[in-house]
Protein backbone atom coordinates (compact mmCIF):
# COMPACT_ATOMS: atom_id res chain seq x y z
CA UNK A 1 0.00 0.00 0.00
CA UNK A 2 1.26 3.12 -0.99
CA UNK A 3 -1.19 5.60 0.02
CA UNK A 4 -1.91 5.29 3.46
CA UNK A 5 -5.01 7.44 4.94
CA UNK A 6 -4.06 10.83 7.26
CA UNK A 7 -7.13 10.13 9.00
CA UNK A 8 -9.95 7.41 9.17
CA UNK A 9 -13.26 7.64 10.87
CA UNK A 10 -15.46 4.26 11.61
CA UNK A 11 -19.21 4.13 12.77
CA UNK A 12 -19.31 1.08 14.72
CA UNK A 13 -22.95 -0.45 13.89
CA UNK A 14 -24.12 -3.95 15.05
CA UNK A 15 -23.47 -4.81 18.96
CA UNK A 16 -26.82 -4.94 19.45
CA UNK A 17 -27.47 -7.04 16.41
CA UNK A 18 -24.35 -9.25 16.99
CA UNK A 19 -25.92 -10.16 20.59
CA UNK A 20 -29.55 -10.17 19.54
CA UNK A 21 -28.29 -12.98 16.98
CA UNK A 22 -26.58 -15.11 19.68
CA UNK A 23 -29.80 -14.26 21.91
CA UNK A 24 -26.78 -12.52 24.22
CA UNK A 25 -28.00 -9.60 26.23
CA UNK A 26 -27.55 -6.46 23.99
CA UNK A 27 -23.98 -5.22 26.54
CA UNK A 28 -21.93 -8.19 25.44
CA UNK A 29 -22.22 -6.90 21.74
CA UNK A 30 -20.82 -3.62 23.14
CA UNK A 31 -18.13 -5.60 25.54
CA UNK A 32 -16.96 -7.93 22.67
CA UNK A 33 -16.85 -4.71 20.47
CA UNK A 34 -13.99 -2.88 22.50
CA UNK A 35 -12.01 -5.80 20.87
CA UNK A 36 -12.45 -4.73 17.62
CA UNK A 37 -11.38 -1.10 18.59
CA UNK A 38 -8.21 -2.85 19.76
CA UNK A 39 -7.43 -4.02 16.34
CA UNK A 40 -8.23 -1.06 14.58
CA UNK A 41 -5.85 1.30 16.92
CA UNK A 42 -3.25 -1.79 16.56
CA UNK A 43 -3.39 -1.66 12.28
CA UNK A 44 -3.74 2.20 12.36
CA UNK A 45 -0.40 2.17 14.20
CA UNK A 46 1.65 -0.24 12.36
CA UNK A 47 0.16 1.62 9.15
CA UNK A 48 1.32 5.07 10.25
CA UNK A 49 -2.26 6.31 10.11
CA UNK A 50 -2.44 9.24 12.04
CA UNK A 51 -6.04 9.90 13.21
CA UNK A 52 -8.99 7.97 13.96
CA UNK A 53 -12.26 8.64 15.12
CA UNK A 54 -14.36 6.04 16.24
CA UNK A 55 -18.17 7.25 16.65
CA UNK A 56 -19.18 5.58 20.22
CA UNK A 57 -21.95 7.39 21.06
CA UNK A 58 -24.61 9.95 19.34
CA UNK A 59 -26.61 12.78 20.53
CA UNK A 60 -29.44 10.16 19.63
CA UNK A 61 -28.11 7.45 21.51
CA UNK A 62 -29.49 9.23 24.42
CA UNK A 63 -32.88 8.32 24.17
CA UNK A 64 -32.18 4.47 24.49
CA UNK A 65 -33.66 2.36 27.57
CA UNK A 66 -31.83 4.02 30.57
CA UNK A 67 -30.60 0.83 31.79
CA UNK A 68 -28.68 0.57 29.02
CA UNK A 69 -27.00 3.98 28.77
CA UNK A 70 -26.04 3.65 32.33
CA UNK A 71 -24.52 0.25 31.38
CA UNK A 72 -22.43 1.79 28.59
CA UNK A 73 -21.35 5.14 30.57
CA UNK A 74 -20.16 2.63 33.29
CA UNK A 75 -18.23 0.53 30.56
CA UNK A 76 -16.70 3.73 29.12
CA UNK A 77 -15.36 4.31 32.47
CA UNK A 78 -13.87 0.94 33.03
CA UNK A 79 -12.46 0.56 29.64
CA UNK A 80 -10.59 4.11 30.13
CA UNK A 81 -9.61 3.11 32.96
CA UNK A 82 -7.96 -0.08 31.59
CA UNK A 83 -6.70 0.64 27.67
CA UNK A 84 -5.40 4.04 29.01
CA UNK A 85 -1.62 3.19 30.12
CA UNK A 86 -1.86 0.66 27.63
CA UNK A 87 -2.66 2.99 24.49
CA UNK A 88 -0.07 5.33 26.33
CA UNK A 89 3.00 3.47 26.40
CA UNK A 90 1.97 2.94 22.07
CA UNK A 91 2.09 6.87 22.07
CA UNK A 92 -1.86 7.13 21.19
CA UNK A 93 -3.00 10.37 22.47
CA UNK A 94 -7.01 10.54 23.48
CA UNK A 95 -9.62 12.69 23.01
CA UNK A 96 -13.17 13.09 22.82
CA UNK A 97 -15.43 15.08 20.17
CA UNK A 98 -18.87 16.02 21.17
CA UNK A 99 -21.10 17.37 23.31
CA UNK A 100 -19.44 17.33 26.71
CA UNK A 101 -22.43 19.15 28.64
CA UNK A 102 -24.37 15.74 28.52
CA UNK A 103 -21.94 13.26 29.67
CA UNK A 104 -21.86 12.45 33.82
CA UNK A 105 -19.85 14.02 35.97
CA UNK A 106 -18.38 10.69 37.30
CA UNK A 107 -17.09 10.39 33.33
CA UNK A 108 -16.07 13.63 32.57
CA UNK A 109 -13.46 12.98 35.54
CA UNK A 110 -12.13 9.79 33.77
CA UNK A 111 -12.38 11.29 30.46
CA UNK A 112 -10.16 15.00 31.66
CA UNK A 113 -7.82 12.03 33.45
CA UNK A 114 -7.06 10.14 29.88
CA UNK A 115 -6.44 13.22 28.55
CA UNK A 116 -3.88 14.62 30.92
CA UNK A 117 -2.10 11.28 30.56
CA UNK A 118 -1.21 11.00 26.74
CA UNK A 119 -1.41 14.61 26.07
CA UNK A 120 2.65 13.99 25.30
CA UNK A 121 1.64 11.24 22.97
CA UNK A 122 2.23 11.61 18.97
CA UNK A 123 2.15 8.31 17.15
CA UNK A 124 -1.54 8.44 16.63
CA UNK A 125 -4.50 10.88 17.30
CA UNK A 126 -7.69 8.55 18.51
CA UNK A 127 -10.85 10.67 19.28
CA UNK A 128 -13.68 9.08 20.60
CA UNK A 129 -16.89 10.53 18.67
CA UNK A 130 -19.09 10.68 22.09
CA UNK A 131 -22.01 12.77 22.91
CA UNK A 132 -22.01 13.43 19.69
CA UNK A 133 -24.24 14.99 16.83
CA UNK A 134 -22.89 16.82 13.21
CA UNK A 135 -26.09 18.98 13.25
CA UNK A 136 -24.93 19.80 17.10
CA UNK A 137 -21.36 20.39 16.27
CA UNK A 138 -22.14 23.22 13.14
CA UNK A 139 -25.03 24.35 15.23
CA UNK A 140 -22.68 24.99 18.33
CA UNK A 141 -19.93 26.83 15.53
CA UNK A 142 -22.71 28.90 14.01
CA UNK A 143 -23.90 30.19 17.93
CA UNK A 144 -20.22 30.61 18.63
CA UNK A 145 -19.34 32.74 15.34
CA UNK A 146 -22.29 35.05 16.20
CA UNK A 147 -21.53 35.66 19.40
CA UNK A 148 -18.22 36.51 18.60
CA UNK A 149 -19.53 39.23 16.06
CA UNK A 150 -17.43 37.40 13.21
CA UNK A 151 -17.83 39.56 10.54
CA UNK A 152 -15.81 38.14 7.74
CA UNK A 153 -16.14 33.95 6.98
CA UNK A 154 -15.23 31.32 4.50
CA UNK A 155 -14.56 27.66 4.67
CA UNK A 156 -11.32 27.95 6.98
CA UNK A 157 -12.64 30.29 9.49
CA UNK A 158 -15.59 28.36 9.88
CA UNK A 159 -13.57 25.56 10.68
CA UNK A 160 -12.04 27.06 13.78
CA UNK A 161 -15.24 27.12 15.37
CA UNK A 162 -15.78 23.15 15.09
CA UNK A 163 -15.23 21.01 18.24
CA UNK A 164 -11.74 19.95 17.06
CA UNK A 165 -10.07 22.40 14.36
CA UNK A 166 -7.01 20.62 14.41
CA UNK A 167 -8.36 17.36 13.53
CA UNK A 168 -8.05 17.22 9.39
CA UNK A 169 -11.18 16.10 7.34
CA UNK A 170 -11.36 12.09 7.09
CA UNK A 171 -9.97 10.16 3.72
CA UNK A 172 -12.03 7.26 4.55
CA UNK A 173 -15.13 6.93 6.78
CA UNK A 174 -16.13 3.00 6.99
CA UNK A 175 -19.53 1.93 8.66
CA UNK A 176 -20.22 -1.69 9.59
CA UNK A 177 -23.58 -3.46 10.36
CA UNK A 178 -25.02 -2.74 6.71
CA UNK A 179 -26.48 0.24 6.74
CA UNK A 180 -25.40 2.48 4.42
CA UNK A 181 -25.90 6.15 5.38
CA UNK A 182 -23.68 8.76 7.42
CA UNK A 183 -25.93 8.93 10.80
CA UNK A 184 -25.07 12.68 11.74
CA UNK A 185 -21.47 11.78 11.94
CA UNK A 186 -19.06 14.73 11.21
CA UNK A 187 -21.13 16.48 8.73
CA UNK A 188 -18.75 19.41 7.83
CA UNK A 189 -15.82 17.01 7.50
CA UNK A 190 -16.98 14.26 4.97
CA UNK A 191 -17.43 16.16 1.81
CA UNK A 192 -14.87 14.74 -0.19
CA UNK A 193 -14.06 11.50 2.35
CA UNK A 194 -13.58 7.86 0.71
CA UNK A 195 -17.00 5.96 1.95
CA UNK A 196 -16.88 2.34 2.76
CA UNK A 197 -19.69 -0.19 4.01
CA UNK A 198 -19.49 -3.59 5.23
CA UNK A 199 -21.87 -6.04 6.06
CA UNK A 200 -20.13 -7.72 9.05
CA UNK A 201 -21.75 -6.22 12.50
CA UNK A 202 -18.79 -4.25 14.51
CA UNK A 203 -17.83 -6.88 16.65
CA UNK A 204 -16.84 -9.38 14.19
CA UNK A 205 -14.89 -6.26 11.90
CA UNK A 206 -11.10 -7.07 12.57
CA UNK A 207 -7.66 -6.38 11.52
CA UNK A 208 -7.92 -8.72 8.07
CA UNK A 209 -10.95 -6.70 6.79
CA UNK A 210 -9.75 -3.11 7.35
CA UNK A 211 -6.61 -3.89 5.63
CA UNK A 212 -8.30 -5.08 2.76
CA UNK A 213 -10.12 -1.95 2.95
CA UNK A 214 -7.18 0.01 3.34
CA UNK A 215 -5.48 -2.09 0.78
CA UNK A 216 -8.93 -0.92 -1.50
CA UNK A 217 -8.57 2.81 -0.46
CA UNK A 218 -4.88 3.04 -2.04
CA UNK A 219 -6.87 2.17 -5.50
CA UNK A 220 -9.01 4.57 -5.33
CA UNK A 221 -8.76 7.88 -7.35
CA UNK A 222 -9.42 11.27 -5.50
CA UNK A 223 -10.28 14.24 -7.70
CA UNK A 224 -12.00 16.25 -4.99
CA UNK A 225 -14.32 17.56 -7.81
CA UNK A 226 -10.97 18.57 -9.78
CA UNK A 227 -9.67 16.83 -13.76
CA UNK A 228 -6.66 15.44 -14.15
């Protein structure tokens, strides 16, 4: 492969179906997923990609059965607190993209803690897409501009109102589970991004598939609306 991806974002679709399948309660499709992440971070290194955002939880995502978003903020937490030092020592730096207002206090705490700890970190960029929404995010630029009294704008400036400026648009956004449509993820960013879709539900998408779709993305020709 010679054309490796600057940045890659994944929505990871199908815990619930992977479980529901295996008649599983619906958290052991989220548990087994973390796995997957693993693998992803793990080819993304070796690969010298150097961001990925993983979208983990919408603005939507809210509105599921309580018991179950209490379930997954308290997983969040534990797997923070574990993959942390771990994804330290590989030089990942974490961060989170979203709507921070909505997430508990108790996870806020862990979340500011990663932070602190691979804010040294350079080999790769990993946000977490959490509390998220792409209609939030420009929504939350446009308030911001205004209030500001920004008089002059284009493209760029409007980018330095977005949660993360810094973070460069996506070459490839992949979704697994089947469905084949963005979901309110990063909006702005995707204009010109490299769309993949898989069939295989999250928890079963490893390391062999997204290097063939890696492999697939160094094929691909990328005119951003220009001729050769």
């Amino acid at each position: 492969m010679k054309r490796i991806p600057l940045h890659v974002a994944i929505i990871m679709d199908g815990n619930g179906r992977w479980a529901k399948e295996r008649n599983l309660p619906r958290y052991i499709g989220h548990r087994v997923g973390s796995e997957s992440v693993r693998d992803v971070i793990e080819v993304s290194l070796e690969k010298g990609i150097r961001y990925l955002t993983l979208y983990t939880f919408s603005t939507e995502n809210w509105q599921r059965p309580r018991e179950e978003v209490e379930f997954l903020m308290r997983l969040f937490e534990r797997l923070i607190g574990e993959e942390i030092p771990i994804l330290k020592d590989k030089g990942v730096k974490f961060d989170i993209t979203g709507d921070e207002n909505l997430i508990p206090e108790f996870l806020k705490e862990r979340i500011q803690w990663a932070k602190k700890e691979t804010m040294d970190c350079n080999s790769l960029n990993l946000y977490l897409a959490f509390s998220y929404g792409g209609r939030r995010e420009i929504i939350h630029a446009v308030k911001t501009i205004l209030n500001r009294g920004v008089k002059e704008l284009d493209e760029n400036t409007f980018r330095e109102f977005l949660y993360h400026p810094e973070m460069p648009d996506p070459d490839m956004l992949i979704r697994t589970g089947g469905e084949k449509r963005i979901s309110n993820f990063l909006l702005w960013q995707v204009a010109y991004t490299e769309l993949f879709f898989t069939d295989t539900l999250w928890p079963d998408f490893r390391r062999d598939e997204f290097l063939e779709m890696l492999e697939e993305f160094a094929l691909r020709d990328r005119r951003f609306g220009k001729v050769k």
